[in-house]
C-alpha atoms as a PDB file:
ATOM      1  CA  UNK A   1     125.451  73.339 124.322  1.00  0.00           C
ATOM      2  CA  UNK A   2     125.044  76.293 122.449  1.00  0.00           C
ATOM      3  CA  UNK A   3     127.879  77.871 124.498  1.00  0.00           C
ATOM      4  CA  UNK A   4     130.567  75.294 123.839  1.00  0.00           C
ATOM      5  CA  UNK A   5     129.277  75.332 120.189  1.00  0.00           C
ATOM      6  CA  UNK A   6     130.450  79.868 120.574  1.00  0.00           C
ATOM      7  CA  UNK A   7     133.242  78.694 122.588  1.00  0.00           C
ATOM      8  CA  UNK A   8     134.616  75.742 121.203  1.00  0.00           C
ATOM      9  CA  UNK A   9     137.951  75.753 118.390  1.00  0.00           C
ATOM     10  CA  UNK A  10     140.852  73.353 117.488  1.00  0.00           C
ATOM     11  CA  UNK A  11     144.223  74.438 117.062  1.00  0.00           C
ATOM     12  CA  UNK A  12     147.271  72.158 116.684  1.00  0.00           C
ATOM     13  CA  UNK A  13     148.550  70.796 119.845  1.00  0.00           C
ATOM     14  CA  UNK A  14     151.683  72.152 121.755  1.00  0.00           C
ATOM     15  CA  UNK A  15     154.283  69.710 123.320  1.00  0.00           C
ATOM     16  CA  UNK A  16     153.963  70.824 126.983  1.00  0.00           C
ATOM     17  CA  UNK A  17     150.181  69.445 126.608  1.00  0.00           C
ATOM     18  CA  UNK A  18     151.031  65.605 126.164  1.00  0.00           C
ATOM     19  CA  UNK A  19     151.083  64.957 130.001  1.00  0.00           C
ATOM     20  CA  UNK A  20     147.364  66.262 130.364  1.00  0.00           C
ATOM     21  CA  UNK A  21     146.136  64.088 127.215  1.00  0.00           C
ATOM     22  CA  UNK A  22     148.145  60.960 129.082  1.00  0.00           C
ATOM     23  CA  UNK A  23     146.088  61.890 131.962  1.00  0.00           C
ATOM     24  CA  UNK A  24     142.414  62.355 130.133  1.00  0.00           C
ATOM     25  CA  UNK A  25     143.490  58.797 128.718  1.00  0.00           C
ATOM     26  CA  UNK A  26     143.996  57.255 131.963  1.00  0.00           C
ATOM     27  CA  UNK A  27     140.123  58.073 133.033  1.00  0.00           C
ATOM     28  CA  UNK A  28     138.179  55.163 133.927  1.00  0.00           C
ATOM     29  CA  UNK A  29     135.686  55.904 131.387  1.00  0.00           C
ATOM     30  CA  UNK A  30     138.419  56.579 128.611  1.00  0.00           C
ATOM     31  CA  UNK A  31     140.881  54.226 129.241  1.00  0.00           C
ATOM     32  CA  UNK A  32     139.081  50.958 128.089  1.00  0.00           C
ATOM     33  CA  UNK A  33     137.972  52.238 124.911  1.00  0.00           C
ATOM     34  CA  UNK A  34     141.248  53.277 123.476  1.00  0.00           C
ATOM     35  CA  UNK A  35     144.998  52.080 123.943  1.00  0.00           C
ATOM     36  CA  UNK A  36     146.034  54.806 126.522  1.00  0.00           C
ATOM     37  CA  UNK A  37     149.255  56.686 125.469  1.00  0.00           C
ATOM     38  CA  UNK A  38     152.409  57.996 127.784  1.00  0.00           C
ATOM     39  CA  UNK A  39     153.094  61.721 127.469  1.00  0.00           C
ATOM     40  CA  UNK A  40     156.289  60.418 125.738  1.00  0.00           C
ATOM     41  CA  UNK A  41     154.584  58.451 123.105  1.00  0.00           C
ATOM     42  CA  UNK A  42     152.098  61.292 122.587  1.00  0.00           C
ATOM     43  CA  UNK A  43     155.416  63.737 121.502  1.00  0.00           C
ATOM     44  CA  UNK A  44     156.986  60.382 119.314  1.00  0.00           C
ATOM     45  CA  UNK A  45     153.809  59.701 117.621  1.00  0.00           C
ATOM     46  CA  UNK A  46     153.051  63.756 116.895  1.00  0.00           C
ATOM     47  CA  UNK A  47     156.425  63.585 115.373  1.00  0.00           C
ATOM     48  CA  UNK A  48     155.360  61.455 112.787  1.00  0.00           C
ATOM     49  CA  UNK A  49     155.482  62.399 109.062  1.00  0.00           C
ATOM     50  CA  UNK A  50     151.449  63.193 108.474  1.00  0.00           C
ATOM     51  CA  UNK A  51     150.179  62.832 112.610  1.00  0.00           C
ATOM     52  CA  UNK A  52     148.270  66.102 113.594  1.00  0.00           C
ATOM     53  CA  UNK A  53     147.389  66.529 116.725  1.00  0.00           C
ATOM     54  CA  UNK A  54     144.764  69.077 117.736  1.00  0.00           C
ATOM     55  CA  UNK A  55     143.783  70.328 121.253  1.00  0.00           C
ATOM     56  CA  UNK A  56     139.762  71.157 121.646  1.00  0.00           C
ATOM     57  CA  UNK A  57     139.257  74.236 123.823  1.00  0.00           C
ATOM     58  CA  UNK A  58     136.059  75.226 125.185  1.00  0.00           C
ATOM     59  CA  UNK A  59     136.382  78.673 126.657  1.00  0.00           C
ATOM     60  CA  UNK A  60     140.160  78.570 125.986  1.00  0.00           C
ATOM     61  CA  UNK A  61     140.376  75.475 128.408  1.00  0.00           C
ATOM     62  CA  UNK A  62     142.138  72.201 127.006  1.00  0.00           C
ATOM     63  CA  UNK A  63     138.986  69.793 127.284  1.00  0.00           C
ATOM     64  CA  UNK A  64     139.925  67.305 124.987  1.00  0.00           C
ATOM     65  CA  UNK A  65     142.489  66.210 121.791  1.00  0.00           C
ATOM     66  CA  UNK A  66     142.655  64.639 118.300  1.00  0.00           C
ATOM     67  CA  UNK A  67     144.435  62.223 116.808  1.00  0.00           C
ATOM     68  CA  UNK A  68     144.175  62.044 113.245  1.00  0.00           C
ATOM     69  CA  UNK A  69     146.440  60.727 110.302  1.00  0.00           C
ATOM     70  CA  UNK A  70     146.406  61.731 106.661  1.00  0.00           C
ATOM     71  CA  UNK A  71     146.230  58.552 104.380  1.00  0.00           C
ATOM     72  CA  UNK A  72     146.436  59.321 100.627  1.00  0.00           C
ATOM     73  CA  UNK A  73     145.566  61.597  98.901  1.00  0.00           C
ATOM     74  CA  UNK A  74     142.056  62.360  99.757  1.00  0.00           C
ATOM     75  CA  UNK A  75     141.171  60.278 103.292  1.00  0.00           C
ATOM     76  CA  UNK A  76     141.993  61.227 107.092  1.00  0.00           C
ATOM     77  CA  UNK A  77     142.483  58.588 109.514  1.00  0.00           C
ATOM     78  CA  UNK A  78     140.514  59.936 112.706  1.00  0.00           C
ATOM     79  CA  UNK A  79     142.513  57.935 114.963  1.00  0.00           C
ATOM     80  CA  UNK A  80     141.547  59.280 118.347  1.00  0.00           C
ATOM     81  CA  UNK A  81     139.140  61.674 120.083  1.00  0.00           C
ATOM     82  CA  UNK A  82     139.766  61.999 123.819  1.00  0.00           C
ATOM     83  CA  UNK A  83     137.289  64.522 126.331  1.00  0.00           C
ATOM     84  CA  UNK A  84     137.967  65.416 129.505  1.00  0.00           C
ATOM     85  CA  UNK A  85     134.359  65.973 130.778  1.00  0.00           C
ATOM     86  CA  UNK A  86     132.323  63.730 129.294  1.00  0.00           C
ATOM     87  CA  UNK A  87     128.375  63.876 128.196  1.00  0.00           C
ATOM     88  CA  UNK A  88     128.050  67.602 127.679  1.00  0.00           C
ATOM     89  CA  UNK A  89     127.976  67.164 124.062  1.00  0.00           C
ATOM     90  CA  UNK A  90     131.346  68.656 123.430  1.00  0.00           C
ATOM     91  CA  UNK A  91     132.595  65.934 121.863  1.00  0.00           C
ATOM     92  CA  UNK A  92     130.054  65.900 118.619  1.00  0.00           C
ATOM     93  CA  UNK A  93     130.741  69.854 118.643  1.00  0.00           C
ATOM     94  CA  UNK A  94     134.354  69.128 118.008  1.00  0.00           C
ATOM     95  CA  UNK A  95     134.096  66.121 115.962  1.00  0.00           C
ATOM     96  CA  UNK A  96     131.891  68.460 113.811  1.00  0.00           C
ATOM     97  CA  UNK A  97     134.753  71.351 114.198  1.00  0.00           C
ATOM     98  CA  UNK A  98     137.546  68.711 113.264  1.00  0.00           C
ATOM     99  CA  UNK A  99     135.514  67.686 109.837  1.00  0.00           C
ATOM    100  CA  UNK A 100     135.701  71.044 108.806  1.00  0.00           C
ATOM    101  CA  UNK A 101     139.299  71.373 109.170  1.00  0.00           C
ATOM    102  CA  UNK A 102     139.965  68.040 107.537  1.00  0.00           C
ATOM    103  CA  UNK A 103     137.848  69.555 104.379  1.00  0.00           C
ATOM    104  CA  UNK A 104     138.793  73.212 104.234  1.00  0.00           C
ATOM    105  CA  UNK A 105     142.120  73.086 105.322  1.00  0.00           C
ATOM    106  CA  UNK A 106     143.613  69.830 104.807  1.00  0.00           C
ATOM    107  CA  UNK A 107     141.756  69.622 101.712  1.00  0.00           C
ATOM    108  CA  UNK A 108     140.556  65.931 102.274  1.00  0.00           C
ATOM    109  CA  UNK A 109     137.233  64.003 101.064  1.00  0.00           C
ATOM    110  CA  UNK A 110     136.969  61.386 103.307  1.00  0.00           C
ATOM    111  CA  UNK A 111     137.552  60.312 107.046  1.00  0.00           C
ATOM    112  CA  UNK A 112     137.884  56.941 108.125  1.00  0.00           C
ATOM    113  CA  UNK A 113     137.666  55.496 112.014  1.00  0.00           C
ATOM    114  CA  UNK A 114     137.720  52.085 113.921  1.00  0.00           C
ATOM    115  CA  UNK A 115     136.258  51.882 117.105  1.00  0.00           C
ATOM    116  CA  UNK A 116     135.778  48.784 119.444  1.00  0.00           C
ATOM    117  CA  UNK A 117     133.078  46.452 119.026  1.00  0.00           C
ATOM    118  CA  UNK A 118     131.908  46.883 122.310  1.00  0.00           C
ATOM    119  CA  UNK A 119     132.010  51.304 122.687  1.00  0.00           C
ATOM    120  CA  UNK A 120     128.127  51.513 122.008  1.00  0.00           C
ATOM    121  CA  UNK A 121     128.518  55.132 123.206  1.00  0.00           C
ATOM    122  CA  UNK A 122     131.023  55.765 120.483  1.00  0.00           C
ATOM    123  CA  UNK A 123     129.426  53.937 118.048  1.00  0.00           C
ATOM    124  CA  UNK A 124     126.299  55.647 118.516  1.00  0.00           C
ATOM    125  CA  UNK A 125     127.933  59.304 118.285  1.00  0.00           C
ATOM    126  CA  UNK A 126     129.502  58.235 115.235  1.00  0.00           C
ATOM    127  CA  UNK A 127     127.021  56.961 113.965  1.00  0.00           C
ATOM    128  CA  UNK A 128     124.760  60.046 114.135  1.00  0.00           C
ATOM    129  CA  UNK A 129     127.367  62.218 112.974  1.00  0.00           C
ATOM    130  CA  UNK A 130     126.684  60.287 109.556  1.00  0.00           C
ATOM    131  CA  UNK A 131     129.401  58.047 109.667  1.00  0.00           C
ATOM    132  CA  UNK A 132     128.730  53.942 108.383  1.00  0.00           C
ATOM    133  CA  UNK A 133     130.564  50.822 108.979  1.00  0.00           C
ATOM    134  CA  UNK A 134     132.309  49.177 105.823  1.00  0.00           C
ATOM    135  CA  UNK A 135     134.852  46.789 107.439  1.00  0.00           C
ATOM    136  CA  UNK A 136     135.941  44.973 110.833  1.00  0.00           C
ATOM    137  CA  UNK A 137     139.419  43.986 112.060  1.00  0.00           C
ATOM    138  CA  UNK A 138     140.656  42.857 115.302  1.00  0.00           C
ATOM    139  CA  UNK A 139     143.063  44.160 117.516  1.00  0.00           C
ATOM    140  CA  UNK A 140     144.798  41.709 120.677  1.00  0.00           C
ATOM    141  CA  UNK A 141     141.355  39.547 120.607  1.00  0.00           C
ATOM    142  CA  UNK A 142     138.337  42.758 120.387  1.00  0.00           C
ATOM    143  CA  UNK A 143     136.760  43.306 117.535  1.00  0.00           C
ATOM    144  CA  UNK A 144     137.113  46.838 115.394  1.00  0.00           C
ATOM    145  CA  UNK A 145     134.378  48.186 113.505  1.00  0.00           C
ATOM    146  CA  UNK A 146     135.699  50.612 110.886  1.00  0.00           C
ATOM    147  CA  UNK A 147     133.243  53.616 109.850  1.00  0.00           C
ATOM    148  CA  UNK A 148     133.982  55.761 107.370  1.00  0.00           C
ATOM    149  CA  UNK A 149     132.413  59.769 106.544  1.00  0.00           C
ATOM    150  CA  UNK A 150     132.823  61.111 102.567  1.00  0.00           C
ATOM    151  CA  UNK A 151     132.950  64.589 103.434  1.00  0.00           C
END
């Protein structure tokens, strides 16, 4: 992946790009791990006091998007990764890429995530990027293991 790793950066999302993150959502693969969004609740939720949204480009193609949330003064609320082509190791480039930015530019000390119970891939990524579990919660009847990174 050394490639993706030259080619890979974040920048802050653009409006006309809500319609392709609805669609990566709506992949069979994607859409039962997460609560899938419209391209209209993408643009209400990115106009949200403290939502960032940032678009992952490898090779200056959109292959993926962040969700995150600032909470506090020193923790980020990684509230969604999405990737459009899956198991190419992109993902744990740009999750790496996206705790960088949450450090050096938004000055933060901590990110926090939940992820279902039952996402052993996600889990496992996370879990390898050095984040741990400190809490569960529930959302409509599935379990949510919250993981947590200090940074």
């Amino acid at each position: 992946m050394t490639e993706a790793n030259k080619a890979l950066h974040l920048r802050p999302s653009k409006g006309n790009e809500f319609l392709r993150f609805s669609e990566m959502e709506a992949s069979q693969d994607t859409c039962q791990m997460i609560i899938p969004y419209t391209a209209e609740k993408h643009k209400s939720e990115s106009e949200k006091p403290g939502v960032i949204y940032l678009s992952i480009l490898v090779d200056n193609t959109l292959s993926g998007f962040f969700i995150l949330a600032l909470d506090g003064d020193s923790s980020v609320e990684f509230k969604r990764i999405v990737i459009a082509d899956k198991g190419k190791g992109i993902g744990q480039l740009a999750i790496r890429a996206m705790e960088a930015y949450c450090k050096d530019t938004l000055h933060k000390a901590r990110i926090w995530l939940d992820v279902f119970e039952d996402n052993a891939r996600g889990q496992h990524i996370y879990a390898k990027l050095g984040y741990q579990p400190f809490s569960t919660s529930s959302f409509e009847g599935r379990t949510l293991l919250l993981m947590e990174k200090s940074l």
